[in-house]
N, C-alpha and C. Protein backbone atom coordinates (compact mmCIF):
# COMPACT_ATOMS: atom_id res chain seq x y z
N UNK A 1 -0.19 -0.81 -27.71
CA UNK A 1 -0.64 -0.50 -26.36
C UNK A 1 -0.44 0.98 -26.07
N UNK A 2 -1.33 1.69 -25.00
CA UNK A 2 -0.80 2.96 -24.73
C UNK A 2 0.26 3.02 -23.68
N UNK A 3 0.65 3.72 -23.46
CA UNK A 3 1.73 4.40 -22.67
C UNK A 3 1.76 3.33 -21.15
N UNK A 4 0.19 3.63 -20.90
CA UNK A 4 -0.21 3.20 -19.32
C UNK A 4 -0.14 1.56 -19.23
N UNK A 5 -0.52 0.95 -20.15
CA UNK A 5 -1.01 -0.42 -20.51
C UNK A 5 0.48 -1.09 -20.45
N UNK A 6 1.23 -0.34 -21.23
CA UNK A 6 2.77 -1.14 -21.02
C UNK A 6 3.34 -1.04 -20.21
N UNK A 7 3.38 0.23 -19.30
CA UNK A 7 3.91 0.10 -18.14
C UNK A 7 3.28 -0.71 -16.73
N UNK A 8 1.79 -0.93 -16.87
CA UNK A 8 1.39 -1.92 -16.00
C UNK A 8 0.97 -3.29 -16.48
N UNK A 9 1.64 -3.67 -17.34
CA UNK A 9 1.72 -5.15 -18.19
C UNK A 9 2.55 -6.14 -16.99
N UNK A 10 1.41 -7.09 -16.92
CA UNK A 10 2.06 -7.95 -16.15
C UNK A 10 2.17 -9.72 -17.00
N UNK A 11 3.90 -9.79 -16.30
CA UNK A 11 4.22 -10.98 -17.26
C UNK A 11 3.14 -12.10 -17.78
N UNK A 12 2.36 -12.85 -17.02
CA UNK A 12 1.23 -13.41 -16.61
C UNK A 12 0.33 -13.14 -17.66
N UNK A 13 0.46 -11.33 -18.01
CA UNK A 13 -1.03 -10.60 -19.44
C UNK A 13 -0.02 -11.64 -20.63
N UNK A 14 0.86 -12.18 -20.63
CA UNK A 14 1.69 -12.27 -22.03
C UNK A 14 1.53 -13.99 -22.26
N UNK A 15 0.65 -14.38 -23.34
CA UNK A 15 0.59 -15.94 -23.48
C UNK A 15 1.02 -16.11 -24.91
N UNK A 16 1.84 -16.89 -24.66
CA UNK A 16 3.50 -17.14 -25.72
C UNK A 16 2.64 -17.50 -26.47
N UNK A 17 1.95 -18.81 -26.22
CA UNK A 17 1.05 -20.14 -26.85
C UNK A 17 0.24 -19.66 -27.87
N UNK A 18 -0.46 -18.28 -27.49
CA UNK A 18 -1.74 -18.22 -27.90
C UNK A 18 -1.10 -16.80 -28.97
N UNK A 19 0.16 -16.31 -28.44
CA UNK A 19 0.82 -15.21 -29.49
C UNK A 19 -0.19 -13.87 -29.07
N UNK A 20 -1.07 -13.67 -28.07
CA UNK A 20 -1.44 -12.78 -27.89
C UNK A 20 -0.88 -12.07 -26.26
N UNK A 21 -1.65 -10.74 -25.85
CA UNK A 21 -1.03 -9.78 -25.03
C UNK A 21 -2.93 -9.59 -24.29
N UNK A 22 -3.02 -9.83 -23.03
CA UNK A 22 -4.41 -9.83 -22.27
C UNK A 22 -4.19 -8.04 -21.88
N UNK A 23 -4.33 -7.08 -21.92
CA UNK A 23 -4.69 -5.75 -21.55
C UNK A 23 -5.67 -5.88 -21.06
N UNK A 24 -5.88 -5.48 -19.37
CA UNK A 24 -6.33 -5.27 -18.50
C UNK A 24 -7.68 -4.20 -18.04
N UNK A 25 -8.42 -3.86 -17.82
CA UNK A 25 -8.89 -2.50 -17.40
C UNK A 25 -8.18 -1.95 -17.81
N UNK A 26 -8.19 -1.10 -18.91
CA UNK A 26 -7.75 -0.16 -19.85
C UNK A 26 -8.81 0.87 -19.78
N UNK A 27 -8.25 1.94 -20.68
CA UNK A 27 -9.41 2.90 -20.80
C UNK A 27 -10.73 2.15 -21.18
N UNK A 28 -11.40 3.04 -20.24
CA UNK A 28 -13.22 2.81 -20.37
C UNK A 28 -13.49 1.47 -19.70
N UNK A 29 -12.11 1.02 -18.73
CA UNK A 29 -12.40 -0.37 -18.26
C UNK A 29 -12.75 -1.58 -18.97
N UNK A 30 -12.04 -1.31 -19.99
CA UNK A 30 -12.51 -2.75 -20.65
C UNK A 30 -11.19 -3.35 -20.94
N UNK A 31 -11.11 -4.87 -20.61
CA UNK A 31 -10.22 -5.90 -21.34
C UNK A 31 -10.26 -6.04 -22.74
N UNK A 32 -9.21 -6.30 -23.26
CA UNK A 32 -8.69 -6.55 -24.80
C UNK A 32 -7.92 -7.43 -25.25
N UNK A 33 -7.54 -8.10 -25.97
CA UNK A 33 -6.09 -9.49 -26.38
C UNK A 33 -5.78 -8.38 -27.64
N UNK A 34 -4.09 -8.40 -27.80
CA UNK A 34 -3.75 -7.99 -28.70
C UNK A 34 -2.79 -9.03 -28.83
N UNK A 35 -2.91 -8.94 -30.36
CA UNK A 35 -2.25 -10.37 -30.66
C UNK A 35 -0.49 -9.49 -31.05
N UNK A 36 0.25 -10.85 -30.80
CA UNK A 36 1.91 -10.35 -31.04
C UNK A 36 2.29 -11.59 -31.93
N UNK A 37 3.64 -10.97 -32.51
CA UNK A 37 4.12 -11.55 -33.67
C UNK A 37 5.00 -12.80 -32.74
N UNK A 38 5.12 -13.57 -33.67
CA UNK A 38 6.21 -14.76 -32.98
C UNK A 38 7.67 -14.42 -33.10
N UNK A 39 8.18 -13.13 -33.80
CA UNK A 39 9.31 -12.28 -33.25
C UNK A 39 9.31 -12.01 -32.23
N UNK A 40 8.02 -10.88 -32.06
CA UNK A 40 8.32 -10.49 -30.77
C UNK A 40 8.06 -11.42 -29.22
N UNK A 41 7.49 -12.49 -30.03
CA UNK A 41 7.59 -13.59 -28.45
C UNK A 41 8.78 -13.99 -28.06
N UNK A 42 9.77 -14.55 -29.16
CA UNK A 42 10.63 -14.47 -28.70
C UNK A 42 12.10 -13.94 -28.48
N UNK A 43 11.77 -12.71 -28.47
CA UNK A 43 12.37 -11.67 -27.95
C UNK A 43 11.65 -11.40 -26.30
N UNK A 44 10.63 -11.30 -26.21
CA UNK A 44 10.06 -11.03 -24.87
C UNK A 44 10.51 -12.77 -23.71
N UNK A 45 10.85 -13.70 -24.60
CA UNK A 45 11.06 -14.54 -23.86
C UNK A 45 12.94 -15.02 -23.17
N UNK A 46 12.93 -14.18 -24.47
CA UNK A 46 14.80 -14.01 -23.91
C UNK A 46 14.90 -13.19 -22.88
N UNK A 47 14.10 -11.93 -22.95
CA UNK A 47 14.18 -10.84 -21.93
C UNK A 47 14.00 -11.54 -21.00
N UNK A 48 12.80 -12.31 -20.71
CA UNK A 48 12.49 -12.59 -19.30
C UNK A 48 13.64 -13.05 -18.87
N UNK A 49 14.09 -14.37 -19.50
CA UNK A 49 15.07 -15.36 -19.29
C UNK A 49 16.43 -15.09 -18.89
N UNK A 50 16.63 -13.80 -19.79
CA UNK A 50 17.82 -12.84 -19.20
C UNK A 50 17.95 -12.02 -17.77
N UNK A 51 16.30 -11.28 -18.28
CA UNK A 51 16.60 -10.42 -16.75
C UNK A 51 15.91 -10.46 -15.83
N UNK A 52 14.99 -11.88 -15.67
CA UNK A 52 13.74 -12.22 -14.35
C UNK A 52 13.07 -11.53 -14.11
N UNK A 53 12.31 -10.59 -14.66
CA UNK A 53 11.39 -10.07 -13.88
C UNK A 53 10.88 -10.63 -12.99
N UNK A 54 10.07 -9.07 -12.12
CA UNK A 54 9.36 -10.36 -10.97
C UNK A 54 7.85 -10.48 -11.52
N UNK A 55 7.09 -9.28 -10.96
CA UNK A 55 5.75 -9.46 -12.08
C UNK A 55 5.25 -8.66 -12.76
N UNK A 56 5.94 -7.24 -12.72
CA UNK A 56 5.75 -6.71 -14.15
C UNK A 56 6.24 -7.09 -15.12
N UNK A 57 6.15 -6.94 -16.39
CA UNK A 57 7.01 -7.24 -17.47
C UNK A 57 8.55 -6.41 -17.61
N UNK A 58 7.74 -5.78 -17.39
CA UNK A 58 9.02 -4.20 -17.49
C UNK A 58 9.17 -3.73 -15.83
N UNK A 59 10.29 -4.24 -15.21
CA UNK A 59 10.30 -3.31 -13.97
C UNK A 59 10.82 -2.02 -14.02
N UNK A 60 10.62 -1.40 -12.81
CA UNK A 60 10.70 0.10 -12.25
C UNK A 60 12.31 -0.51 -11.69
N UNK A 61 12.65 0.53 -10.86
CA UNK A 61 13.96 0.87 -10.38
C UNK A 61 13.98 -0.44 -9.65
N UNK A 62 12.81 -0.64 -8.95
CA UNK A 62 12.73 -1.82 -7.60
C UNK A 62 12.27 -2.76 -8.77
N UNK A 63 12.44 -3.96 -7.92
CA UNK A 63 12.06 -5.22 -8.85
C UNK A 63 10.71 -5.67 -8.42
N UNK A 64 10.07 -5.75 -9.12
CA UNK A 64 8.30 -6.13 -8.57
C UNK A 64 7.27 -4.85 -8.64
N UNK A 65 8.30 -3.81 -8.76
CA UNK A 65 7.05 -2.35 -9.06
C UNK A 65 7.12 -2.32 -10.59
N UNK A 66 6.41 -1.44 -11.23
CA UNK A 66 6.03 -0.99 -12.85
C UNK A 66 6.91 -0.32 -13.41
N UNK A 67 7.44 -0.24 -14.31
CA UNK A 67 8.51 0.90 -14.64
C UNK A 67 7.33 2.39 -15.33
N UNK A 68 7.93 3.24 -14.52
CA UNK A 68 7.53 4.17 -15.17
C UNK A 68 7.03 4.79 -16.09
N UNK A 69 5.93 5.53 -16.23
CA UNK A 69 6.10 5.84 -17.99
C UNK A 69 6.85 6.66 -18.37
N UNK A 70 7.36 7.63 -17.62
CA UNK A 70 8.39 8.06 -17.86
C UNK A 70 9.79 7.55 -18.05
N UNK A 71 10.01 6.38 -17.66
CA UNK A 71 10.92 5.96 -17.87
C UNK A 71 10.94 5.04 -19.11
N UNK A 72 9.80 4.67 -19.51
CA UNK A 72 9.37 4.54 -21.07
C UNK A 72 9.99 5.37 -21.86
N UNK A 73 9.18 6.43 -21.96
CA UNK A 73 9.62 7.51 -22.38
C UNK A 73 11.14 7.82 -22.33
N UNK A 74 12.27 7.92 -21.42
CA UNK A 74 13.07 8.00 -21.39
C UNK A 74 14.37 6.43 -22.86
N UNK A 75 13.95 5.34 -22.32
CA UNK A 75 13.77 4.15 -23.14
C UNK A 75 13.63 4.65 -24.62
N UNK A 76 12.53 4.90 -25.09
CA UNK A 76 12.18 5.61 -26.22
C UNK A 76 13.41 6.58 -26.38
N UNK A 77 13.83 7.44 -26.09
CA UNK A 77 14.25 8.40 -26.68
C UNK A 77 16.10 8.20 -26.98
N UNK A 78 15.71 7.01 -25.75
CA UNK A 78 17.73 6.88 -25.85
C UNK A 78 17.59 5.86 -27.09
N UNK A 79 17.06 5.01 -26.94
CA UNK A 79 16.78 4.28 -28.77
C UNK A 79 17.08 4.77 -30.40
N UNK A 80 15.94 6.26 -29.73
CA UNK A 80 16.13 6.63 -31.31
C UNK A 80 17.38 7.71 -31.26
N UNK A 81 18.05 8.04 -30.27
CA UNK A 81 19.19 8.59 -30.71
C UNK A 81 20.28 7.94 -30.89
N UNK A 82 20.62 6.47 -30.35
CA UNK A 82 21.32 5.55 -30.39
C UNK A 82 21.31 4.95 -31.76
N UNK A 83 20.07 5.14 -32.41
CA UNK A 83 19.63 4.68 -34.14
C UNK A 83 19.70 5.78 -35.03
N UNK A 84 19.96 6.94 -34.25
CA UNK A 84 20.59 8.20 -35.29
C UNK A 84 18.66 8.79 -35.26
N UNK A 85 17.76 8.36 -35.14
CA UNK A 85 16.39 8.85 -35.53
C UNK A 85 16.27 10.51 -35.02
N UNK A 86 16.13 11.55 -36.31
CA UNK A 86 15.85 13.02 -35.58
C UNK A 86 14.59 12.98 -35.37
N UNK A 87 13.49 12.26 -36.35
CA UNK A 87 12.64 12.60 -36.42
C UNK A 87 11.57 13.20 -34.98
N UNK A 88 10.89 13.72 -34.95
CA UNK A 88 10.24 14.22 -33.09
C UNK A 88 8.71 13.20 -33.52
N UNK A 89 9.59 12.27 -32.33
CA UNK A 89 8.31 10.84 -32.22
C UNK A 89 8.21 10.70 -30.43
N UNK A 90 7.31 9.93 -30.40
CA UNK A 90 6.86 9.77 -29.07
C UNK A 90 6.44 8.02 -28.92
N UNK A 91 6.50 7.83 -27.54
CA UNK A 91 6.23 6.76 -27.85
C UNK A 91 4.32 6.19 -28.56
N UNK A 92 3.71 7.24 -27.87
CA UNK A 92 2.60 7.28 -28.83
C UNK A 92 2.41 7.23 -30.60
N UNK A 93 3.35 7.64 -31.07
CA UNK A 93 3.86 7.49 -32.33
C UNK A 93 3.96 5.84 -33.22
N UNK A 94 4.12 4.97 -31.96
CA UNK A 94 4.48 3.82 -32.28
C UNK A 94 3.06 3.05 -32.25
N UNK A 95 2.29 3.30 -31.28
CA UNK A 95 0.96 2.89 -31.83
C UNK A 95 0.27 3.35 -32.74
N UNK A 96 0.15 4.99 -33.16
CA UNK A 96 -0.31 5.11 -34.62
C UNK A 96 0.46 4.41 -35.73
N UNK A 97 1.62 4.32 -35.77
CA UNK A 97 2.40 3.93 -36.21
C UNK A 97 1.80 2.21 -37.08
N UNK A 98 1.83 1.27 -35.84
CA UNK A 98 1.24 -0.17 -35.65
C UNK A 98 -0.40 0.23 -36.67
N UNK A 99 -1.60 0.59 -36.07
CA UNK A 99 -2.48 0.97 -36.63
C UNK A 99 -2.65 0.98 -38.13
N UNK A 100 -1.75 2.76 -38.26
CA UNK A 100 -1.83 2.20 -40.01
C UNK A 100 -1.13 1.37 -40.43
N UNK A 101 -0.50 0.61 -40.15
CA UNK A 101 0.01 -0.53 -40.74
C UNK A 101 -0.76 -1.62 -40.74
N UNK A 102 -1.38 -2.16 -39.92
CA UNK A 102 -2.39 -2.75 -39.90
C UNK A 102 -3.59 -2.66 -40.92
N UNK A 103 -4.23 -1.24 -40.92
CA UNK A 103 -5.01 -0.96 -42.05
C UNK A 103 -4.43 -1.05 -43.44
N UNK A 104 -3.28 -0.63 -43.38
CA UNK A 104 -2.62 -0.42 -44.80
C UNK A 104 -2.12 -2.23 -45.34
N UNK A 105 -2.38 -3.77 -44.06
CA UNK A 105 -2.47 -4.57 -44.59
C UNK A 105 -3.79 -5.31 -44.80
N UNK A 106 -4.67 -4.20 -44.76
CA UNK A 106 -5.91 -4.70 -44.84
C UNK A 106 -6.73 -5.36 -43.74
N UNK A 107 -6.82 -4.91 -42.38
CA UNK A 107 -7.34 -5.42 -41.33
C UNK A 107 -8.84 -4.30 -41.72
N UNK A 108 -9.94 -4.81 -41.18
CA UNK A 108 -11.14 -3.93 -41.19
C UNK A 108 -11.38 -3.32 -39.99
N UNK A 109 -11.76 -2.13 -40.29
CA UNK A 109 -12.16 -0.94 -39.17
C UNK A 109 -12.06 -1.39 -37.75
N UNK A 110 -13.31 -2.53 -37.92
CA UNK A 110 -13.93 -2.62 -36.15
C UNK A 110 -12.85 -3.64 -35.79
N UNK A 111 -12.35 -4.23 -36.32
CA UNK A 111 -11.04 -5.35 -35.97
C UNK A 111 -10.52 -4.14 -35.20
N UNK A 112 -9.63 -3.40 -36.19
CA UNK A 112 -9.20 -2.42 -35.59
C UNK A 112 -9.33 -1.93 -34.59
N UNK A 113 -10.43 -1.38 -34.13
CA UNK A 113 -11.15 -0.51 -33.22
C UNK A 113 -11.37 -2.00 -31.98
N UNK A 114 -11.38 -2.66 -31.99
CA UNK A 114 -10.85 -3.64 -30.83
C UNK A 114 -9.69 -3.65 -30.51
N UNK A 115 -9.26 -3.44 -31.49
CA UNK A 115 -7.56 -4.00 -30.67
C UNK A 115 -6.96 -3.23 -30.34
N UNK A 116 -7.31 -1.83 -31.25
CA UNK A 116 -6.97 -0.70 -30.03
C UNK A 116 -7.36 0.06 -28.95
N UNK A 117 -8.81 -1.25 -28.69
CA UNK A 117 -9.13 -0.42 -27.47
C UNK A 117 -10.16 0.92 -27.30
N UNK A 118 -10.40 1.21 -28.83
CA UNK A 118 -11.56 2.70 -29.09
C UNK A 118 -12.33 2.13 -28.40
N UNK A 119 -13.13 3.34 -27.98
CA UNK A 119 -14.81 3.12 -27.69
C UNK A 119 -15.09 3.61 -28.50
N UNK A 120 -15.01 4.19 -29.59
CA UNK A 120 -15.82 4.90 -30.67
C UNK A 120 -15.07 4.76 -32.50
N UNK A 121 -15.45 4.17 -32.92
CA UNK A 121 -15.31 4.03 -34.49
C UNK A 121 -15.10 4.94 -35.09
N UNK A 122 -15.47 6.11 -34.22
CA UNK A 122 -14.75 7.10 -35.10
C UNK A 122 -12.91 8.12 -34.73
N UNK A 123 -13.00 7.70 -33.56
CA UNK A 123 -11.57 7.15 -33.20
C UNK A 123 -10.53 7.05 -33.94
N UNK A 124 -11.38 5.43 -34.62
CA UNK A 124 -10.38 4.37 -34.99
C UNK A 124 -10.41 5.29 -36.52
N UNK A 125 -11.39 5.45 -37.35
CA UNK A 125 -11.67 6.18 -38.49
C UNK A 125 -10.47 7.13 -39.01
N UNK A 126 -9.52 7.85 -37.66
CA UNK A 126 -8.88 8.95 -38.27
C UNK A 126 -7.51 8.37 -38.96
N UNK A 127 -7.32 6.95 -38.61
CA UNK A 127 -6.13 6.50 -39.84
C UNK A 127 -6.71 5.92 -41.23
N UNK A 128 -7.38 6.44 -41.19
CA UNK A 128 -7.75 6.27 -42.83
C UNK A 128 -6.97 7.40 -43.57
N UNK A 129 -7.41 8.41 -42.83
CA UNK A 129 -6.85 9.63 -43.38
C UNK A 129 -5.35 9.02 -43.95
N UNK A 130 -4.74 8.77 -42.76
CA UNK A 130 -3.09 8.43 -42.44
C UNK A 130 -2.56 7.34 -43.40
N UNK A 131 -3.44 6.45 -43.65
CA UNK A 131 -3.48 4.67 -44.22
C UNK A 131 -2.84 5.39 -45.65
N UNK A 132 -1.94 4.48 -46.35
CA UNK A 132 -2.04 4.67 -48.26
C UNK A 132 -3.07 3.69 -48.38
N UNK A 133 -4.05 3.65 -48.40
CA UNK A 133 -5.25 2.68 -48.43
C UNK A 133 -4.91 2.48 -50.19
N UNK A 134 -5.23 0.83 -51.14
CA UNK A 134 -5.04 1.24 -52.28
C UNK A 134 -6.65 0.87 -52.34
N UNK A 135 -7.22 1.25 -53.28
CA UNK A 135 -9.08 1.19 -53.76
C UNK A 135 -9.35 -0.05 -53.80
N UNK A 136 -10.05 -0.53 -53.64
CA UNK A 136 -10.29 -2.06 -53.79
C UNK A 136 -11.28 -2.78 -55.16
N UNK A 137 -11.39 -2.71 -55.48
CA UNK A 137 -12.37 -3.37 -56.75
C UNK A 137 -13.62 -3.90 -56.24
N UNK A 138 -14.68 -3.32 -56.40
CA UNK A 138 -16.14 -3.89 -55.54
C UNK A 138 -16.48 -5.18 -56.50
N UNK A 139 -17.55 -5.64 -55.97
CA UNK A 139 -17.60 -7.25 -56.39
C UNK A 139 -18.73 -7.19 -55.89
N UNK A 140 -20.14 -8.13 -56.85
CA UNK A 140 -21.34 -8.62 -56.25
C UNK A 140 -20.96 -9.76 -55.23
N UNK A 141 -22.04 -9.57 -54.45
CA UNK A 141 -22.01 -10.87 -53.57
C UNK A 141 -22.82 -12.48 -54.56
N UNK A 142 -23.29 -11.87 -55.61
CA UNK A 142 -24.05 -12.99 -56.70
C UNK A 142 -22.63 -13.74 -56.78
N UNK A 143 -21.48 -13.05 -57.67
CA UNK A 143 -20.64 -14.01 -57.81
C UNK A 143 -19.99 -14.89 -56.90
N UNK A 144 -19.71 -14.46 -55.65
CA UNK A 144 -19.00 -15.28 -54.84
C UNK A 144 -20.39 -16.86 -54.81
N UNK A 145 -21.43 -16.71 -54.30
CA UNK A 145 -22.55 -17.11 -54.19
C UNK A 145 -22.57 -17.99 -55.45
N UNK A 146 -22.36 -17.80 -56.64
CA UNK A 146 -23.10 -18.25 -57.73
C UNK A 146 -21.98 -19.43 -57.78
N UNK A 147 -20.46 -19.14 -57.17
CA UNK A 147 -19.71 -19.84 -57.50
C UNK A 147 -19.63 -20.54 -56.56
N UNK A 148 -19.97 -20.64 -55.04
CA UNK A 148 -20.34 -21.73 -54.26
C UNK A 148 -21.07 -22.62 -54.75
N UNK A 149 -22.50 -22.33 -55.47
CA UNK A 149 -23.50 -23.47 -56.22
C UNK A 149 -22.99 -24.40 -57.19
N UNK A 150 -22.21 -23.25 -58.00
CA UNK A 150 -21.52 -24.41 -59.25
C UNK A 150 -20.50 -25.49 -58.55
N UNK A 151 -19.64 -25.42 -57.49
CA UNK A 151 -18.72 -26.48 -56.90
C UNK A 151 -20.18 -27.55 -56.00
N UNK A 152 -21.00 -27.34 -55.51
CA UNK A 152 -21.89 -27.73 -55.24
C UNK A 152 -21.86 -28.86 -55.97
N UNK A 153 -22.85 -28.58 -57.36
CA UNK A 153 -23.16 -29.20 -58.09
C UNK A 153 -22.46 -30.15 -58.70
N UNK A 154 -21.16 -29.93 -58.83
CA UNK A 154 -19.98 -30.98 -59.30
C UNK A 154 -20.04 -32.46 -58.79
């Protein structure tokens, strides 16, 4: 998610069931589902359970407003010094981050480019650069094909 998207995530965007995340009017106004791991569900479900939100996911100072992105940001940074991390990351870092990993397990482009929300493919294109992509071995479409007929025929 970007910066903005997590800080106005409301508990309600988060369906345990379905393991995905509803993002809202996002950039370019468009809705998105990003799917989440069943770690992180339940971890997000202890949180609730622990600390009630009211209907953001993440509250602000008051209970029922957004937390900040700055205070994201702030979050972020006490983390990675608390984990020893020097490296100079942002929380933007963590979605490129997600991305090539994604590519690098083999998700395809426009998958991609949905779930993060691009309007443009070429956007999504610049973690290739980033990806250890390994080459893939091309393949006719005859064989896949030829070998549907022969189970056919059995």
């Amino acid at each position: 998610l970007r910066i903005s998207e997590l800080a106005g995530l409301l508990i309600r965007d988060v369906d345990f069931d379905r393991q995905m995340i509803h993002v809202r009017q996002s950039k370019f106004k468009k809705d998105r589902y990003v799917p989440v791991s069943s770690m992180l569900c339940r971890g997000l479900k202890k949180y609730i359970n622990t600390l009630h939100p009211k209907d953001y996911l993440f509250n602000g100072r008051v209970k029922g407003t957004p937390m900040s992105v700055q205070g994201i940001r702030h979050i972020m940074h006490g983390a990675m010094k608390k984990c020893g991390i020097t490296k100079n990351a942002c929380v933007h870092s963590l979605r490129h981050s997600y991305a090539t990993h994604l590519l690098e397990d083999g998700l395809d482009l426009v998958t991609l480019k949905n779930q993060m929300g691009h309007g443009r493919i070429e956007n999504t294109m610049m973690y290739i650069h980033i990806a250890r992509l390994s080459p893939t071995k091309g393949f006719s479409p005859l064989e896949t094909l030829y070998k549907e007929n022969k189970k056919k025929q059995k």
